[in-house]
C-alpha atoms as a PDB file:
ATOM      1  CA  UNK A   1      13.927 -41.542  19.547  1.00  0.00           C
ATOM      2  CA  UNK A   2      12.723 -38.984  17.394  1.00  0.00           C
ATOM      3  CA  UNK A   3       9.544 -39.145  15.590  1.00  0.00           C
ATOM      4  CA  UNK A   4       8.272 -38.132  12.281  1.00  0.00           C
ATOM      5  CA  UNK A   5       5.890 -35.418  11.344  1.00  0.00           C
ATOM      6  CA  UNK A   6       3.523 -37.861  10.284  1.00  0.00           C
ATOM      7  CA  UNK A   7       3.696 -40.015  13.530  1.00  0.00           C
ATOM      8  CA  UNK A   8       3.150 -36.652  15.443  1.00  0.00           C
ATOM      9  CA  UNK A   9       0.265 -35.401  13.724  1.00  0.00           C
ATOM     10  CA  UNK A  10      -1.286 -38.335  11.690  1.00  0.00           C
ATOM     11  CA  UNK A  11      -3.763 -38.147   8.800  1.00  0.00           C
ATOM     12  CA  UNK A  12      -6.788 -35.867   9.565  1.00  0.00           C
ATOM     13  CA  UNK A  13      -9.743 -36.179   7.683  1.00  0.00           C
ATOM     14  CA  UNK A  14      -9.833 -38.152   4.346  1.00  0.00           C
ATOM     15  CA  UNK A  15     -10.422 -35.689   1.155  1.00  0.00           C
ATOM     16  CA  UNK A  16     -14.039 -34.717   0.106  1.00  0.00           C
ATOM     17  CA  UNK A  17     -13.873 -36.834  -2.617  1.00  0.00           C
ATOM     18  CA  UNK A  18     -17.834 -37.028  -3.953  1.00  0.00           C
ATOM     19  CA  UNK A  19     -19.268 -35.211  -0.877  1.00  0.00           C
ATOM     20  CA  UNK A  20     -20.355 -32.006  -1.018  1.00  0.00           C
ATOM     21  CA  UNK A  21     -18.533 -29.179   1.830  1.00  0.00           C
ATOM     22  CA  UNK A  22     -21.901 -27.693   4.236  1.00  0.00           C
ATOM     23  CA  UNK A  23     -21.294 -25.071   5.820  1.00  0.00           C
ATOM     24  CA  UNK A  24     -23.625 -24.441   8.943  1.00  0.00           C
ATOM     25  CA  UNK A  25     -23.152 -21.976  11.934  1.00  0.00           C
ATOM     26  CA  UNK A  26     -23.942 -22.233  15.812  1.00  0.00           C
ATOM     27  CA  UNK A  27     -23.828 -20.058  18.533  1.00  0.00           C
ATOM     28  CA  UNK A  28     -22.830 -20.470  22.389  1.00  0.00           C
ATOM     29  CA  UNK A  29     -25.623 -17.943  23.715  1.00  0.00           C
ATOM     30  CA  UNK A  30     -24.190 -17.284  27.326  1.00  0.00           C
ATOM     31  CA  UNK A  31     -26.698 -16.204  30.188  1.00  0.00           C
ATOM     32  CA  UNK A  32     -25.810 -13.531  32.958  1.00  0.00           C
ATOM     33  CA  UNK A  33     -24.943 -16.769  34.852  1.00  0.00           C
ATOM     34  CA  UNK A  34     -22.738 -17.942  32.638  1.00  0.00           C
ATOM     35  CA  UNK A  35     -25.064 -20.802  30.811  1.00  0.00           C
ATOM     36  CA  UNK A  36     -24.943 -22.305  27.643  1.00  0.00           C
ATOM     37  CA  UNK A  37     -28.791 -23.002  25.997  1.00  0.00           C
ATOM     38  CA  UNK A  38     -28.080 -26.464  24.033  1.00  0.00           C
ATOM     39  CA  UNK A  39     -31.024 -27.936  22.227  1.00  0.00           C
ATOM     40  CA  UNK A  40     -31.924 -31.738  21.905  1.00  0.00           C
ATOM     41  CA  UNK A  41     -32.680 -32.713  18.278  1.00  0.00           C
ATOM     42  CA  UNK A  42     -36.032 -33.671  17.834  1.00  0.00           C
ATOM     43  CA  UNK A  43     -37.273 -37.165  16.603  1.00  0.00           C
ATOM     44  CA  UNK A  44     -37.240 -37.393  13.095  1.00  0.00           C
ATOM     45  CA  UNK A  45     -34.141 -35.342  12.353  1.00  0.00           C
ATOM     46  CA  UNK A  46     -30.765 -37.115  11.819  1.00  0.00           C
ATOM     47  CA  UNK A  47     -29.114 -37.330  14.669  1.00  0.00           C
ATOM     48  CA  UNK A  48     -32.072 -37.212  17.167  1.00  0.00           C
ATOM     49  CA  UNK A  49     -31.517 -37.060  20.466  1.00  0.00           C
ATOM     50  CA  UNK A  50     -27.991 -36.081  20.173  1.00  0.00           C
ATOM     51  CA  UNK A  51     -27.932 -32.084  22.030  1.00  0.00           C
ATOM     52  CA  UNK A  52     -26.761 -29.321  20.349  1.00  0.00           C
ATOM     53  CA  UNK A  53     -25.492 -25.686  19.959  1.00  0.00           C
ATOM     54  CA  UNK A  54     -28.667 -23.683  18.422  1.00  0.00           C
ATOM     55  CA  UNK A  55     -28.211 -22.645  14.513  1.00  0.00           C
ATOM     56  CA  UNK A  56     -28.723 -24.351  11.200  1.00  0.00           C
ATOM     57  CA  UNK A  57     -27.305 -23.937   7.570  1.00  0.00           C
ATOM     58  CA  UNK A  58     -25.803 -20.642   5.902  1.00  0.00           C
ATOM     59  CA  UNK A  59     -28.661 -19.752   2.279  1.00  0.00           C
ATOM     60  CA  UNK A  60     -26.912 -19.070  -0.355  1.00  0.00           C
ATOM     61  CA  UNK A  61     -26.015 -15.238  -0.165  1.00  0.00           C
ATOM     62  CA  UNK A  62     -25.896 -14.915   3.816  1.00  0.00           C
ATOM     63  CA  UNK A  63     -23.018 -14.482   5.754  1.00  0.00           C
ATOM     64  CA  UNK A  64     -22.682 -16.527   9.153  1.00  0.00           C
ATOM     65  CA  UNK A  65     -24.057 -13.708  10.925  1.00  0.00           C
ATOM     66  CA  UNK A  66     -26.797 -13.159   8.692  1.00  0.00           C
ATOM     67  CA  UNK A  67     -27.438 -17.004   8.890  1.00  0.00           C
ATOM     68  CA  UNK A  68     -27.473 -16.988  12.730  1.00  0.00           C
ATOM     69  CA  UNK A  69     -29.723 -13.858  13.348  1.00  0.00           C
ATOM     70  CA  UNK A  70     -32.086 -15.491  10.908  1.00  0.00           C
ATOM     71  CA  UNK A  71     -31.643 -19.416  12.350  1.00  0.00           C
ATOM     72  CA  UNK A  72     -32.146 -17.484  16.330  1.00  0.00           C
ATOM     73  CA  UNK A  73     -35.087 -15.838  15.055  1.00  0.00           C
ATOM     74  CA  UNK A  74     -36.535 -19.244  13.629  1.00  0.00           C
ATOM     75  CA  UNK A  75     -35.764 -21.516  16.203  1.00  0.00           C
ATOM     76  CA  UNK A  76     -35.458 -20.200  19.368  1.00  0.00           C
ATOM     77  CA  UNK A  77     -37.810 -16.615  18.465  1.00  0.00           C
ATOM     78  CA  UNK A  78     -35.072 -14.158  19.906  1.00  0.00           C
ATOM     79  CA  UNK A  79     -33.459 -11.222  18.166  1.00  0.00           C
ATOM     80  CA  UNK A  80     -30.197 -10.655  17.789  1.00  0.00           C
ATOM     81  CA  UNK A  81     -27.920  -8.398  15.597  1.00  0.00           C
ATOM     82  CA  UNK A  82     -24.633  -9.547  13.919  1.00  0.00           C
ATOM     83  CA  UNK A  83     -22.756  -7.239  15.955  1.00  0.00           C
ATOM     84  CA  UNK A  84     -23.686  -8.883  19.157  1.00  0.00           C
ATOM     85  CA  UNK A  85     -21.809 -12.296  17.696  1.00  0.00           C
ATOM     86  CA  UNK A  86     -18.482 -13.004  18.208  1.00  0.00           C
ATOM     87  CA  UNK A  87     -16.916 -15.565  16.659  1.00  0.00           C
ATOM     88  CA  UNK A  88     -14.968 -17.661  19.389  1.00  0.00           C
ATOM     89  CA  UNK A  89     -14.326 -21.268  17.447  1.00  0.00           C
ATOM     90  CA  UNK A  90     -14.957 -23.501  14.376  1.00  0.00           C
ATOM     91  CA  UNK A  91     -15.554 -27.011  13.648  1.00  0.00           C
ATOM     92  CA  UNK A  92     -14.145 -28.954  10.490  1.00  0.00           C
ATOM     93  CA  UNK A  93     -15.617 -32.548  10.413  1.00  0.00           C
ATOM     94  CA  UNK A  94     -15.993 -35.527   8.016  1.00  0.00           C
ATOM     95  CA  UNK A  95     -19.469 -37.668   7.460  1.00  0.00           C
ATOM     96  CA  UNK A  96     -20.004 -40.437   5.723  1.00  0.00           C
ATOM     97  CA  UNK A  97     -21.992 -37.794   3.441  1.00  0.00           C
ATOM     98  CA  UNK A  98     -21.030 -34.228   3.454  1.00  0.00           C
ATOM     99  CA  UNK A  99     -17.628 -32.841   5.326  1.00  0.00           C
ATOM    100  CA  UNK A 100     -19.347 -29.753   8.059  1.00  0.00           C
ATOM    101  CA  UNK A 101     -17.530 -26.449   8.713  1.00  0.00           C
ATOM    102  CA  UNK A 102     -19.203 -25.176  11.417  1.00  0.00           C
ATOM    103  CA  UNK A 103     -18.023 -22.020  12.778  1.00  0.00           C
ATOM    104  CA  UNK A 104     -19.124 -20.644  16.002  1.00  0.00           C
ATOM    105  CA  UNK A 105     -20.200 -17.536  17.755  1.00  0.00           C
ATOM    106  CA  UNK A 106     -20.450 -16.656  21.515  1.00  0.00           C
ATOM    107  CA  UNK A 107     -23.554 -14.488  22.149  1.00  0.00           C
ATOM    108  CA  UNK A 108     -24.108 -12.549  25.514  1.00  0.00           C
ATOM    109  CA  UNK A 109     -27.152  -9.840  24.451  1.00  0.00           C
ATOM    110  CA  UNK A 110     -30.732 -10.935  22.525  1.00  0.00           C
ATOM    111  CA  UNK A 111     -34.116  -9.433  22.907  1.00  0.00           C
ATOM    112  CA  UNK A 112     -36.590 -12.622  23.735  1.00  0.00           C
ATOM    113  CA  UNK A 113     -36.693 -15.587  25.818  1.00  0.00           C
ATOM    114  CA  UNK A 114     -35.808 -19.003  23.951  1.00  0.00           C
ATOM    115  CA  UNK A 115     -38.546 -20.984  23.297  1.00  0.00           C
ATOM    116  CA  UNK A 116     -38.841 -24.204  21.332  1.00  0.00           C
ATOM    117  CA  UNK A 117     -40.309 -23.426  17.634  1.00  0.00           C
ATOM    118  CA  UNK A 118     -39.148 -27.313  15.760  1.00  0.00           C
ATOM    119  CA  UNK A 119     -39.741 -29.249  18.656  1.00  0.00           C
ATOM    120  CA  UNK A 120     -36.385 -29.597  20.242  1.00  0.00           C
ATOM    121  CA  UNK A 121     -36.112 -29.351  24.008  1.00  0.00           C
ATOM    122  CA  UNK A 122     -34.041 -26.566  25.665  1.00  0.00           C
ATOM    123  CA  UNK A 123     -31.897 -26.695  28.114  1.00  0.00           C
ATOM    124  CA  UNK A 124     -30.021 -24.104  30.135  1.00  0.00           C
ATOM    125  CA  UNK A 125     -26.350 -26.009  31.348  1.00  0.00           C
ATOM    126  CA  UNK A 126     -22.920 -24.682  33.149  1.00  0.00           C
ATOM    127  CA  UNK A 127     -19.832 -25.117  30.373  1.00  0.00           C
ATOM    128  CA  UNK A 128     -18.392 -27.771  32.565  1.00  0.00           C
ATOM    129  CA  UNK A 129     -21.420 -29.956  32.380  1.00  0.00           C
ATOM    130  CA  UNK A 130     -21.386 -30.014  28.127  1.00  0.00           C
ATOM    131  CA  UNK A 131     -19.779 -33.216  28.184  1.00  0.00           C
ATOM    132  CA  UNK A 132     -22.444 -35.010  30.164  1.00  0.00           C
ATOM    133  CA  UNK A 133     -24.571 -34.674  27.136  1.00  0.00           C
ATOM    134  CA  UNK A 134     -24.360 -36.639  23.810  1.00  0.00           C
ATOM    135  CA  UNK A 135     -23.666 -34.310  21.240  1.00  0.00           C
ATOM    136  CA  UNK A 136     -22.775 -34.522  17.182  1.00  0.00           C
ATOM    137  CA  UNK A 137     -19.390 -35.424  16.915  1.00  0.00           C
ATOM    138  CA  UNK A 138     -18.677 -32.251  15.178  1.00  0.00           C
ATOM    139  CA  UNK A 139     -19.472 -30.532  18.561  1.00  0.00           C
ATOM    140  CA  UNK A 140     -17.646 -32.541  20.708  1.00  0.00           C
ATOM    141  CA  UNK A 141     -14.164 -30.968  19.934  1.00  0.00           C
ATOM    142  CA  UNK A 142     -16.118 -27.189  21.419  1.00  0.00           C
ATOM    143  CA  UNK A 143     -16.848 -28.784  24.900  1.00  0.00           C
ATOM    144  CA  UNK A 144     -13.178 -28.327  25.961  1.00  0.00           C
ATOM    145  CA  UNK A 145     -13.383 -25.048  23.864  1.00  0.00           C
ATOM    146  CA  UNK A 146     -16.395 -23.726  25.696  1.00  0.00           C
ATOM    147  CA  UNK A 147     -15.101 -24.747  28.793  1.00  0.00           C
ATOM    148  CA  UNK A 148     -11.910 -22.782  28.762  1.00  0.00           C
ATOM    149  CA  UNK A 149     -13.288 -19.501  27.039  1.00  0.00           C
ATOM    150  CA  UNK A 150     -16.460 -19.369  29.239  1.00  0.00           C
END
């Protein structure tokens, strides 16, 4: 038996309807060991507890890159440059609110040690270990992602 197109690939997300499309950016900074940093949303922030990969909202008139330089700089106080990101994945997902488009750079080379600015907790973990953590479900598609490229 045969089956359709739609039974084969079903539905996907519903249209955007009233909510607005965000568009944020993360990174997958990669150690010399061959770490991911993921951060632990602080209390107080949608979503705490959940870990994620570091980065935040694009401003109005910055690129990803820009956005990510600027987000590393805030949140973890490392530099980076745009040309040290490459962009390995994305993430397209639907909340109840807003739909996310996240895409997502590796990084290999910053100036810094990460550091906690916004109270999140840091932690250094092997790609095969990302899915012993609770994550946003937007991130949960890049664990498999991660895994393979890294």
């Amino acid at each position: 038996m045969t089956l359709s197109f739609e039974e084969e690939c079903p539905g996907g997300p519903p249209p955007l309807g009233d909510r607005p499309l965000v568009l944020v950016v993360a990174v997958a900074l990669v150690d010399p060991d061959g770490r991911l940093l993921i951060a632990r949303r602080p209390e107080g922030k949608s979503m705490a507890g959940l870990w994620e990969f570091p980065g935040g909202k694009v401003d109005q008139g910055e690129t990803p890159e820009q956005a990510l330089v600027r987000e590393l700089r805030e949140e973890l106080d490392i530099e980076t440059a745009a040309s040290c990101l490459a962009p390995i994945a994305f993430a397209s997902h639907g909340y109840e609110r807003f739909h996310l488009l996240m895409p997502v750079f590796a990084c290999r080379k910053w100036i810094g040690t990460p550091r906690p600015r916004e109270g999140q907790a840091l932690k250094w973990v092997r790609p095969a270990e990302l899915a012993h953590y609770p994550m946003p479900p937007a991130d949960l598609p890049l664990i498999g992602v991660l895994r393979d490229l890294l």
